[in-house]
C-alpha atoms as a PDB file:
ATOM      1  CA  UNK A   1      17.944   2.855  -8.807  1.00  0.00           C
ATOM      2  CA  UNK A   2      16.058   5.995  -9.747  1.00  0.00           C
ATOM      3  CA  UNK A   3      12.307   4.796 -10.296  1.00  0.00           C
ATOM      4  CA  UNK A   4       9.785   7.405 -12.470  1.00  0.00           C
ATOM      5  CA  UNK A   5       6.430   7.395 -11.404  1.00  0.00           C
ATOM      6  CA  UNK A   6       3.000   8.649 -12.874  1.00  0.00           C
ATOM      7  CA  UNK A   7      -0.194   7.713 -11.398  1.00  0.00           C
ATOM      8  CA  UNK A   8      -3.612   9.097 -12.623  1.00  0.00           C
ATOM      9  CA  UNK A   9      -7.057   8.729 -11.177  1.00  0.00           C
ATOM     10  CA  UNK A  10     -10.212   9.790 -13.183  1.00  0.00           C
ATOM     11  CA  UNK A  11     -13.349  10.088 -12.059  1.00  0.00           C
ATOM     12  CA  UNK A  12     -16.469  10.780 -14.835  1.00  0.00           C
ATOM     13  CA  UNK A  13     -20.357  10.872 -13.465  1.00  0.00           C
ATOM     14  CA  UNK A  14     -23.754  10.142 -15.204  1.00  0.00           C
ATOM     15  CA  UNK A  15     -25.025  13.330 -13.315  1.00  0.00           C
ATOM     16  CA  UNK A  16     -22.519  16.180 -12.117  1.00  0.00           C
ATOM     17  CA  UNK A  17     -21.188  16.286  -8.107  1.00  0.00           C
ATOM     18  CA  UNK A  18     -21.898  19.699  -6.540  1.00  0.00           C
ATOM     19  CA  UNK A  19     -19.312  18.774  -3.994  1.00  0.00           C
ATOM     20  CA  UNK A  20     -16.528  16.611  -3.109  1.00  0.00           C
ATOM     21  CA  UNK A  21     -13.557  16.274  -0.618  1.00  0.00           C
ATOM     22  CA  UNK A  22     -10.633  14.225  -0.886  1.00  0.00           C
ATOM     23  CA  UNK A  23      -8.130  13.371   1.215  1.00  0.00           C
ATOM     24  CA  UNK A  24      -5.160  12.352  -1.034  1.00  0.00           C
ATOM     25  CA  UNK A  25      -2.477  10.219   0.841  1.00  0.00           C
ATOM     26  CA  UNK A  26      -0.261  10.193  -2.832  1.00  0.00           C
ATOM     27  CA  UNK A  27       3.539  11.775  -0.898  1.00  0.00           C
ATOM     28  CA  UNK A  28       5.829   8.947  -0.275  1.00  0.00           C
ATOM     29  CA  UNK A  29       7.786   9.483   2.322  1.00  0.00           C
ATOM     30  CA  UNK A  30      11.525   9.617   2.726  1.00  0.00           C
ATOM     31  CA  UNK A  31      12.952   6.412   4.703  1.00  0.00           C
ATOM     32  CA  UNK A  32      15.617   4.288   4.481  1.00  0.00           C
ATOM     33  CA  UNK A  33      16.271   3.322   0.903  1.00  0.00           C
ATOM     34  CA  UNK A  34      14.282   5.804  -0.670  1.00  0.00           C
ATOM     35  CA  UNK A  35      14.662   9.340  -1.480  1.00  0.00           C
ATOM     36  CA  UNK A  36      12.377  11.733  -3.162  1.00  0.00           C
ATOM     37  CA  UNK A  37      14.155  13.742  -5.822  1.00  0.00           C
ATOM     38  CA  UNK A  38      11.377  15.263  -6.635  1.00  0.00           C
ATOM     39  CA  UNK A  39       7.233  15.225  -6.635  1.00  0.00           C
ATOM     40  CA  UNK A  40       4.022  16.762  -7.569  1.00  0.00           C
ATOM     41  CA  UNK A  41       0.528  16.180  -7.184  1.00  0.00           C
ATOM     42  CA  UNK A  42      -1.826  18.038  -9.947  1.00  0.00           C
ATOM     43  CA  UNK A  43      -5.504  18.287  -8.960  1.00  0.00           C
ATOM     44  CA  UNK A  44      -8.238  21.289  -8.975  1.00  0.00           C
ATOM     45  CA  UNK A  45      -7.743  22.967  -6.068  1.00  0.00           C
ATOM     46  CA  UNK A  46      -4.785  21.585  -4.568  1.00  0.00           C
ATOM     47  CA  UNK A  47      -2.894  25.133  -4.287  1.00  0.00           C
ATOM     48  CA  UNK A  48      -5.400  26.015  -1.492  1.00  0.00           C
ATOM     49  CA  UNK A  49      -5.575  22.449   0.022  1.00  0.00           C
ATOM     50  CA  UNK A  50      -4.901  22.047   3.734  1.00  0.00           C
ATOM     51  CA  UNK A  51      -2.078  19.667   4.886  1.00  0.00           C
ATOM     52  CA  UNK A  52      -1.584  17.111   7.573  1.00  0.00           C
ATOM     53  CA  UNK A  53       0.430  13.738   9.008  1.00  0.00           C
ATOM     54  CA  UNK A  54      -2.420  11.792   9.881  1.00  0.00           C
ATOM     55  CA  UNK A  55      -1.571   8.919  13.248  1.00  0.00           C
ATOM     56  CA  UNK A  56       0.443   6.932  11.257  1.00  0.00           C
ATOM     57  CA  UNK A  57       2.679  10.236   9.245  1.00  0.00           C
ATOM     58  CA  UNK A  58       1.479   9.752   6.130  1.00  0.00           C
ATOM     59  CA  UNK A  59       1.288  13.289   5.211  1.00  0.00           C
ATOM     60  CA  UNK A  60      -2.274  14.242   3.587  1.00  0.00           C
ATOM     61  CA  UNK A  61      -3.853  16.576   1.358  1.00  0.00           C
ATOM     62  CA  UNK A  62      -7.437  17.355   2.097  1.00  0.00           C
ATOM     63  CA  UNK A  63      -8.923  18.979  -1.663  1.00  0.00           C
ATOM     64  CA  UNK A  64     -12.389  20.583  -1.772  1.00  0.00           C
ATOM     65  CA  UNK A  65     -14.192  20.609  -5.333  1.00  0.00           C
ATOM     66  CA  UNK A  66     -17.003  23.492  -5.154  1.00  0.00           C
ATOM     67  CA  UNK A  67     -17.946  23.510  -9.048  1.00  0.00           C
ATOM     68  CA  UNK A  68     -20.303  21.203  -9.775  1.00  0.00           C
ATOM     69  CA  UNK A  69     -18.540  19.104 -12.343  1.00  0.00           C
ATOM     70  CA  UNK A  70     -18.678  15.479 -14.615  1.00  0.00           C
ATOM     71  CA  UNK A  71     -15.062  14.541 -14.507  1.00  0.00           C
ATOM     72  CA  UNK A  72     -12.421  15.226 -12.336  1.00  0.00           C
ATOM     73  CA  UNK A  73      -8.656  13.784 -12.228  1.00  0.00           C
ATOM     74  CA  UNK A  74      -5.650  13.533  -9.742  1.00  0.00           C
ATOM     75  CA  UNK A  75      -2.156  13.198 -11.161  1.00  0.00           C
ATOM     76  CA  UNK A  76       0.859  12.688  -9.849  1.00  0.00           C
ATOM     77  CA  UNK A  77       4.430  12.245 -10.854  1.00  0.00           C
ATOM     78  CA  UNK A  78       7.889  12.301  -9.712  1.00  0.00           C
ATOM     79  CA  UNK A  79      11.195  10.265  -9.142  1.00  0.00           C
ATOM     80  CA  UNK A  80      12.394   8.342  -6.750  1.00  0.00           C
ATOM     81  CA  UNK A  81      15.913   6.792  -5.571  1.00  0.00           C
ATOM     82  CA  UNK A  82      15.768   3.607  -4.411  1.00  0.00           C
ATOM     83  CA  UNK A  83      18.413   1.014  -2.708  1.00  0.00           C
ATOM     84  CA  UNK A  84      17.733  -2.197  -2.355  1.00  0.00           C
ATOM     85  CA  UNK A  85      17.831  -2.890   1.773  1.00  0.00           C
ATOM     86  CA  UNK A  86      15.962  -6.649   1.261  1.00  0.00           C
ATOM     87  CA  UNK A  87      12.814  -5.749   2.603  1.00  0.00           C
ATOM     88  CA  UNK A  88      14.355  -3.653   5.781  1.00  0.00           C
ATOM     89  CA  UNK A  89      13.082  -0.181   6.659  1.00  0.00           C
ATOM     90  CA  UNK A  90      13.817  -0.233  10.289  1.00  0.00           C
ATOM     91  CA  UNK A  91      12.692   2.444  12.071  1.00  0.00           C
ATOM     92  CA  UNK A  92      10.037   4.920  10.977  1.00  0.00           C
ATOM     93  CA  UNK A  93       8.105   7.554  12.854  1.00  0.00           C
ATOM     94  CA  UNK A  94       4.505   6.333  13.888  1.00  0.00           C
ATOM     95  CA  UNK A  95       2.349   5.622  16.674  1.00  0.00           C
ATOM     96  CA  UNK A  96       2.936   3.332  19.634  1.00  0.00           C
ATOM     97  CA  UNK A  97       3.818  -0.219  18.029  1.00  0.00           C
ATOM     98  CA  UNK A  98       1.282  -1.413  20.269  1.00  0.00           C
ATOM     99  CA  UNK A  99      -1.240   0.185  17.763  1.00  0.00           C
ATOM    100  CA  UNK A 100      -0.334  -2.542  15.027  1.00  0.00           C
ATOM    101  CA  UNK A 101      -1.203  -5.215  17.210  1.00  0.00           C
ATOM    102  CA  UNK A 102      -4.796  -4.364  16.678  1.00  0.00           C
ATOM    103  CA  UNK A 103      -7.375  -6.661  14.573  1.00  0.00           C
ATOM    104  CA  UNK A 104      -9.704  -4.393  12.096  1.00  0.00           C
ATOM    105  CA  UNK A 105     -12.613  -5.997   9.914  1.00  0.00           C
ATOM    106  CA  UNK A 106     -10.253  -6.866   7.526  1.00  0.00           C
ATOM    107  CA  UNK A 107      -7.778  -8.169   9.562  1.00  0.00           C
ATOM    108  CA  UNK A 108      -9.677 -10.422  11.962  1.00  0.00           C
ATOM    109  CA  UNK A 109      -8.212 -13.848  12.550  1.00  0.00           C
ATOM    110  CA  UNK A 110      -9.890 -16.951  12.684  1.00  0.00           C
ATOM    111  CA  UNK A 111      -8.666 -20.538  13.467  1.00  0.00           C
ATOM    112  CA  UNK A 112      -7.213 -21.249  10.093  1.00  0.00           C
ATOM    113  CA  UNK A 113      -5.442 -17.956   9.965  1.00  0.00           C
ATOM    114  CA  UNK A 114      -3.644 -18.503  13.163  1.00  0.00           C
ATOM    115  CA  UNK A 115      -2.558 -21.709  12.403  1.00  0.00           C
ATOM    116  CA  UNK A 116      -0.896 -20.207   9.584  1.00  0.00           C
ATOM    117  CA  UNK A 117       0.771 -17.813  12.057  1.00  0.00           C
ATOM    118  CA  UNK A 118       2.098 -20.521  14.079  1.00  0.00           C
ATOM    119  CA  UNK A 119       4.560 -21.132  10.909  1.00  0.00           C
ATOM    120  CA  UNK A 120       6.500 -17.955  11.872  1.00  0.00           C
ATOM    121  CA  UNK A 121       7.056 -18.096  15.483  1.00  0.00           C
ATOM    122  CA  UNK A 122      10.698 -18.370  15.991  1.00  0.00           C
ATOM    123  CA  UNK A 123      13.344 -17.419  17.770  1.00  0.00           C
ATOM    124  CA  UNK A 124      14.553 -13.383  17.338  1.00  0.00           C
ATOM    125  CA  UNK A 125      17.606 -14.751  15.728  1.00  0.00           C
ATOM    126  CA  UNK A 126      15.125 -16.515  13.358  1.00  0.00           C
ATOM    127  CA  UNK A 127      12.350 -14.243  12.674  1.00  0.00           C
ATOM    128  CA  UNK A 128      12.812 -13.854   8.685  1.00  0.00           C
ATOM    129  CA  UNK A 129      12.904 -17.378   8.575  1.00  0.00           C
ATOM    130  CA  UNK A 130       9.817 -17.471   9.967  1.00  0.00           C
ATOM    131  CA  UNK A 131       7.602 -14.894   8.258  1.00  0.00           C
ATOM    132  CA  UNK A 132       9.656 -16.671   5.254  1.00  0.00           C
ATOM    133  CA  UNK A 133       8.135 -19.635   5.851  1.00  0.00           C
ATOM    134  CA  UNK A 134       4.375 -17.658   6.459  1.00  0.00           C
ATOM    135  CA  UNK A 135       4.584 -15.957   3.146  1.00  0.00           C
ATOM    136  CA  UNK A 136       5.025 -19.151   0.925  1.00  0.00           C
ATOM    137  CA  UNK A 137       1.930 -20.549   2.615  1.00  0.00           C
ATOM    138  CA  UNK A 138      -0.323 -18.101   2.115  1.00  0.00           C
ATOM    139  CA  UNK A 139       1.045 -17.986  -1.386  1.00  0.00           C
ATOM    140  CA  UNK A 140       0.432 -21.516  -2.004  1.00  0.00           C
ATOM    141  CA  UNK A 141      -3.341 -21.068  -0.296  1.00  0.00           C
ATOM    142  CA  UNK A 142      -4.656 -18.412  -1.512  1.00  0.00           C
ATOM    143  CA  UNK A 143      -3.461 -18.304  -5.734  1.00  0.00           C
ATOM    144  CA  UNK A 144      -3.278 -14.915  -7.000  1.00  0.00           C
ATOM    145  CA  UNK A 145      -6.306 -14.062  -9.246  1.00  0.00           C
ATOM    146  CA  UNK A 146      -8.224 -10.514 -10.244  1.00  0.00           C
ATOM    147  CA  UNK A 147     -11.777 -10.379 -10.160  1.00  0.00           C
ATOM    148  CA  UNK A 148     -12.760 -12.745  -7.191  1.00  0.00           C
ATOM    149  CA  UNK A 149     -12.460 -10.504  -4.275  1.00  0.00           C
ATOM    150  CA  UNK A 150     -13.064  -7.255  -3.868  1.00  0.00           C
ATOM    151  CA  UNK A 151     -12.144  -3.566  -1.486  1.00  0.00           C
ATOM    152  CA  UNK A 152     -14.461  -4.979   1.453  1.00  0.00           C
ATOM    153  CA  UNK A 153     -12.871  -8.464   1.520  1.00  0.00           C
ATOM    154  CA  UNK A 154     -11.424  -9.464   4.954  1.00  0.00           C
ATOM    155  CA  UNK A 155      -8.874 -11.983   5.600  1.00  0.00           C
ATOM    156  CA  UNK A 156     -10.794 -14.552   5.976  1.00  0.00           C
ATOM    157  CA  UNK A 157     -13.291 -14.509   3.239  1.00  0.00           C
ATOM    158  CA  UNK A 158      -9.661 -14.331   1.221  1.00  0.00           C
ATOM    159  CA  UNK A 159      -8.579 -17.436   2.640  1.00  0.00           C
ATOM    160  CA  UNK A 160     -11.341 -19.489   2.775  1.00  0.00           C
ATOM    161  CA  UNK A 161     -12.355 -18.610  -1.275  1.00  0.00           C
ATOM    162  CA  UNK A 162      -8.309 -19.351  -2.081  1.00  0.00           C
ATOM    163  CA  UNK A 163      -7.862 -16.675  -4.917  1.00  0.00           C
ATOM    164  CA  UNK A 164      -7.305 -13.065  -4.179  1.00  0.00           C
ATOM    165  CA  UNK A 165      -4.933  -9.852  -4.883  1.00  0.00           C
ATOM    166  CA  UNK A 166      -2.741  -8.293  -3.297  1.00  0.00           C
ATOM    167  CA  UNK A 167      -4.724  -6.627  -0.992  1.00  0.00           C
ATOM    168  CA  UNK A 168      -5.764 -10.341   0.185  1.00  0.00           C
ATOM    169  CA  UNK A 169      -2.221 -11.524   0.820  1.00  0.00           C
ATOM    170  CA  UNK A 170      -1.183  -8.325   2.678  1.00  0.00           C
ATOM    171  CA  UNK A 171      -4.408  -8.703   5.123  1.00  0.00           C
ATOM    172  CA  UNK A 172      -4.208 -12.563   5.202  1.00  0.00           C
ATOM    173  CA  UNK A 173      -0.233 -11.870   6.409  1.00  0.00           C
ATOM    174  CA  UNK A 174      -1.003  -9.017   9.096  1.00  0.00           C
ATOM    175  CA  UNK A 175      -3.684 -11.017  10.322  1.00  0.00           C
ATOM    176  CA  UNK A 176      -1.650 -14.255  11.216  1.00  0.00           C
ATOM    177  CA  UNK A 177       1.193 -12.265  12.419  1.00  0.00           C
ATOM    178  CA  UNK A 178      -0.947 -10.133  14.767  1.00  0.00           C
ATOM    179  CA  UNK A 179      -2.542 -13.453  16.004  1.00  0.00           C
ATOM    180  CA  UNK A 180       1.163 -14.249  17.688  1.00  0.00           C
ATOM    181  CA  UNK A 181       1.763 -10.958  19.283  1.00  0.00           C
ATOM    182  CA  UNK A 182       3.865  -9.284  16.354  1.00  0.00           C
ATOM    183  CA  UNK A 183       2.935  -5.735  15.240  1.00  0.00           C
ATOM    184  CA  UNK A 184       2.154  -5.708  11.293  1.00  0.00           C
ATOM    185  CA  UNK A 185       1.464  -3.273   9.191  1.00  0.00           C
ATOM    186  CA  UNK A 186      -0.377  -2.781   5.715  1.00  0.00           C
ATOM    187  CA  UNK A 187       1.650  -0.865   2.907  1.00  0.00           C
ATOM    188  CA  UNK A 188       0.636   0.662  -0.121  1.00  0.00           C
ATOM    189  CA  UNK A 189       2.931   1.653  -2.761  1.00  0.00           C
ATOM    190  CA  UNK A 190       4.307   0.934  -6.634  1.00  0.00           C
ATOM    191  CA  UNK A 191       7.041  -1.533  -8.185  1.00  0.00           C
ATOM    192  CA  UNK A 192       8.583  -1.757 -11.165  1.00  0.00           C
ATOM    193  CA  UNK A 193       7.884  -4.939 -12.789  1.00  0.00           C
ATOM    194  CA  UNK A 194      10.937  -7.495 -14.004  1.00  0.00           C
ATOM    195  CA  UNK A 195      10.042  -7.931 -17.502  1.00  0.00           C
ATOM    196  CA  UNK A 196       9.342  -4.378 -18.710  1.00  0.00           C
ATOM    197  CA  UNK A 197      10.433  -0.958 -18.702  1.00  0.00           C
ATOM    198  CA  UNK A 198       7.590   0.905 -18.261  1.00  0.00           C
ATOM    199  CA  UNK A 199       4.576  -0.893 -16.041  1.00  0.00           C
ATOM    200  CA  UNK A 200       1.418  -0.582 -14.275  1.00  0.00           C
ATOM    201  CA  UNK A 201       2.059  -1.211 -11.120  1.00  0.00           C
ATOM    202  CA  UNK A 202       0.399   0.323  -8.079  1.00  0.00           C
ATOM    203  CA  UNK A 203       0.916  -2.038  -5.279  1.00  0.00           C
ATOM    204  CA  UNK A 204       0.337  -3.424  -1.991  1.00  0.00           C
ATOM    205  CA  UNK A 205       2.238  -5.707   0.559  1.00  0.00           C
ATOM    206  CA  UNK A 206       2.990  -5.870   4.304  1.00  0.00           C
ATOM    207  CA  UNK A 207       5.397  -5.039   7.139  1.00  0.00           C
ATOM    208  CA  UNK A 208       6.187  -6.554  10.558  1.00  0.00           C
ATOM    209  CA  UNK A 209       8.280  -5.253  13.036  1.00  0.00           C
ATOM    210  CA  UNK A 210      11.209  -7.516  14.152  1.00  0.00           C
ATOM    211  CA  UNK A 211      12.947  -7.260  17.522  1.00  0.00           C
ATOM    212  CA  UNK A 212      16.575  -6.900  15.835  1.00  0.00           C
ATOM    213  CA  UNK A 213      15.854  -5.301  12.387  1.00  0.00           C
ATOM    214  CA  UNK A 214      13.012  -2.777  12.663  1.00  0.00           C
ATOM    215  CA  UNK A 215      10.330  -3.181  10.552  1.00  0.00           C
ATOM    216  CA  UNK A 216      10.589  -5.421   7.507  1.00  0.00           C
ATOM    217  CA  UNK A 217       8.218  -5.568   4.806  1.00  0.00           C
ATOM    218  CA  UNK A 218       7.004  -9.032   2.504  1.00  0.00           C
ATOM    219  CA  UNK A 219       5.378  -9.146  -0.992  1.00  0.00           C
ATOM    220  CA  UNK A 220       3.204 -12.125  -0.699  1.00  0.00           C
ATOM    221  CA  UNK A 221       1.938 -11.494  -4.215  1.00  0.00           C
ATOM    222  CA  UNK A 222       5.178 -12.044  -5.396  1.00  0.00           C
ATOM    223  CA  UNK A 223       7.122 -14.441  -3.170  1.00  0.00           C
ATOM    224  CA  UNK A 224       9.805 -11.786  -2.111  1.00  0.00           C
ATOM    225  CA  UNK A 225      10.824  -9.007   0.244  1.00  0.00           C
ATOM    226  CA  UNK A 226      11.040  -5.447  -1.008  1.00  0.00           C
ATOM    227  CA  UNK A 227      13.941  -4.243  -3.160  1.00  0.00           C
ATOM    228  CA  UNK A 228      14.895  -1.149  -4.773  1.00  0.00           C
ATOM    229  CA  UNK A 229      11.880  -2.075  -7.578  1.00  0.00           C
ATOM    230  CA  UNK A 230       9.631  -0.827  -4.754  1.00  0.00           C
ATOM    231  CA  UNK A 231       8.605   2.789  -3.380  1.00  0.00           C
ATOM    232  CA  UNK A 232       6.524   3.190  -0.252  1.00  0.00           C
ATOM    233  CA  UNK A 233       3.378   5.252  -0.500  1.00  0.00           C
ATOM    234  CA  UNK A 234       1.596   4.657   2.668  1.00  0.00           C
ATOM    235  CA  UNK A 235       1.032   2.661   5.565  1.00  0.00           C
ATOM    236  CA  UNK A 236      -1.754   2.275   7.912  1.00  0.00           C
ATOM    237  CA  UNK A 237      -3.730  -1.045   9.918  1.00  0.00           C
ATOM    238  CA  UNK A 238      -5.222  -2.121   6.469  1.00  0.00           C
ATOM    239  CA  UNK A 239      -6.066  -0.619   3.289  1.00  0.00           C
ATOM    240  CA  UNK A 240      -8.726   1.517   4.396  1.00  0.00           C
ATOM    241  CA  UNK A 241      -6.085   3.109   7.029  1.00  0.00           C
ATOM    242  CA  UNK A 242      -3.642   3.537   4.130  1.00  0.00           C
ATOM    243  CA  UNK A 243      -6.156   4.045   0.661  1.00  0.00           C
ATOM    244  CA  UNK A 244      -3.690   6.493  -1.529  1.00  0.00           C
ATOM    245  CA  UNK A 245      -7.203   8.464  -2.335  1.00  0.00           C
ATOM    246  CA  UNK A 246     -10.364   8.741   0.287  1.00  0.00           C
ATOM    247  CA  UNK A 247     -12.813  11.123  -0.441  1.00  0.00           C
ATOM    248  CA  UNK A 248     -16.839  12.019  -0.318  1.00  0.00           C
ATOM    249  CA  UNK A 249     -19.160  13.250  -1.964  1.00  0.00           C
ATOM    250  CA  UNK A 250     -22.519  15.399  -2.331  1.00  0.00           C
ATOM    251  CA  UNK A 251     -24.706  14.963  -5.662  1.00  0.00           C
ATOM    252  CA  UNK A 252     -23.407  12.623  -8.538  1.00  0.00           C
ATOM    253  CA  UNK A 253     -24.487   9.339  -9.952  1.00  0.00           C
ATOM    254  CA  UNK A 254     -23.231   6.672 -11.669  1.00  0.00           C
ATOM    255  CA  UNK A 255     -19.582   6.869 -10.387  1.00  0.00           C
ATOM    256  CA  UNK A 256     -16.934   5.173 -12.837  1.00  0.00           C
ATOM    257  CA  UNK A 257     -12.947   5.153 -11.931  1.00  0.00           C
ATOM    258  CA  UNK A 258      -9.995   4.431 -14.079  1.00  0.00           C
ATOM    259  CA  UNK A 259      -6.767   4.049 -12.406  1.00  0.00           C
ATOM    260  CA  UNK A 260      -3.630   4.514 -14.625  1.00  0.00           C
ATOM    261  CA  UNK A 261      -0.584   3.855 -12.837  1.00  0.00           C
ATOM    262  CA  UNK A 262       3.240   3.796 -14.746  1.00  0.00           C
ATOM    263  CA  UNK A 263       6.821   2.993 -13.320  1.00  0.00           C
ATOM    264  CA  UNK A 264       9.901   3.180 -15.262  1.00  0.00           C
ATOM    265  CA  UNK A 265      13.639   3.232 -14.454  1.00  0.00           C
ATOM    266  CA  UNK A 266      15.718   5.847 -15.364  1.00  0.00           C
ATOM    267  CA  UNK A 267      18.309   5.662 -17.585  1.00  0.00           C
ATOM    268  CA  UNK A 268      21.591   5.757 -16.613  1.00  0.00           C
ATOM    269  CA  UNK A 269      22.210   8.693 -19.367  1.00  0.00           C
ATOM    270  CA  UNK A 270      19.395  10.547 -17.722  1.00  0.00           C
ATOM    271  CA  UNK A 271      20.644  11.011 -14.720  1.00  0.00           C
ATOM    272  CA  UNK A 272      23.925  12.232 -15.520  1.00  0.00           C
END
């Protein structure tokens, strides 16, 4: 499936910034069941940006704004190929697994959270199964809701309120499967809704890495793993680690944010 993409993130102030730096994490990479046919990031001052992989290879853009300004907006768009590989990515370039074993703020468990981890230990041979069996608890737990948490929530305070995003379900998942010795690993990204054509979409879900299969990501939110409706953006230890946009700033007040995010499928007659 070829997925079309266009994400925009505007910024307006009460009082004008004299200075700001960004690091945008906003390249997907190319990994098993996706390919980049092509991609480009529009935002002042991105020709003379500096580039990087940071620990985990998502590759970064660091943009400096010098001219004091009231609104300011990142844009991206491109297409990407997708195959549907069921949630499997396998293997991917990244630090020491051993990394994604450890518990952040967000991702701290408590008793009730490893309880919930007990649900997926298994046998290798029975590992989906397992994280299978994780996923539909948390789902039935924690209902999905907007408004009730918010960027700063941990695990926990997700779990014990019962609604969340998400962001929630993601943490909630890494943080019981880290509490029984598996390596997880937060993902942002977009998907392509079911029932329309053209949707707003940016997304978030979570990866563990299986003995026999690699790494293999779950969509609490939505009760599923990964298919070709999905593109990977980044991937980190939470969503701090893998935020699309992190930036700061000198001068400004009265910060206000509007995230527009669109995915479409291609038509078949399009890409012919």
């Amino acid at each position: 499936m070829r997925l079309n993409v266009k994400h925009v993130t505007r910024y307006s102030y009460d009082r004008p910034l004299a200075h700001m730096v960004q690091q945008l994490r906003l390249t997907p990479p190319a990994s098993a069941g996706q390919k980049i046919l092509s991609w480009k990031i529009d935002v002042p001052g991105y020709e003379t940006s500096a580039h990087y992989n940071d620990a985990f290879c998502n590759r970064v853009d660091v943009v400096s704004h010098r001219d004091p300004v009231s609104e300011l907006s990142v844009s991206v768009e491109g297409v990407v190929e997708t195959e549907d590989r069921a949630g499997v990515v396998g293997a991917t370039p990244g630090p020491p697994d051993a990394v994604f074993l450890r518990f952040t703020p967000l991702t701290k468990a408590n008793p009730a959270i490893r309880r919930l981890g007990a649900l997926a230990e298994r046998a290798n041979d029975e590992a989906v199964s397992g994280f299978h069996d994780l996923m539909q608890a948390i789902r039935e737990k924690v209902a999905y809701r907007t408004g009730v948490t918010e960027v700063h929530t941990s695990a926990v305070d997700a779990l014990n309120t019962g609604e969340g995003v998400c962001q929630d379900h993601a943490h909630i998942f890494i943080a019981a499967a880290r509490s029984i010795g598996i390596p997880a690993r937060y993902v942002s990204g977009y998907m392509l809704l079911e029932d329309a054509q053209d949707s707003e979409a940016h997304h978030a879900w979570a990866e563990v890495l299986l003995p026999t299969l690699g790494w293999v990501g779950f969509d609490v939110s939505n009760g599923v793993c990964p298919t070709d409706r999905y593109i990977r953006l980044t991937s980190g230890l939470d969503s701090r680690s893998a935020a699309p946009i992190r930036g700061i700033r000198i001068g400004g007040s009265g910060e206000n944010m509007d995230v527009e995010v669109a995915v479409s499928r291609e038509s078949q007659q399009s890409q012919q």
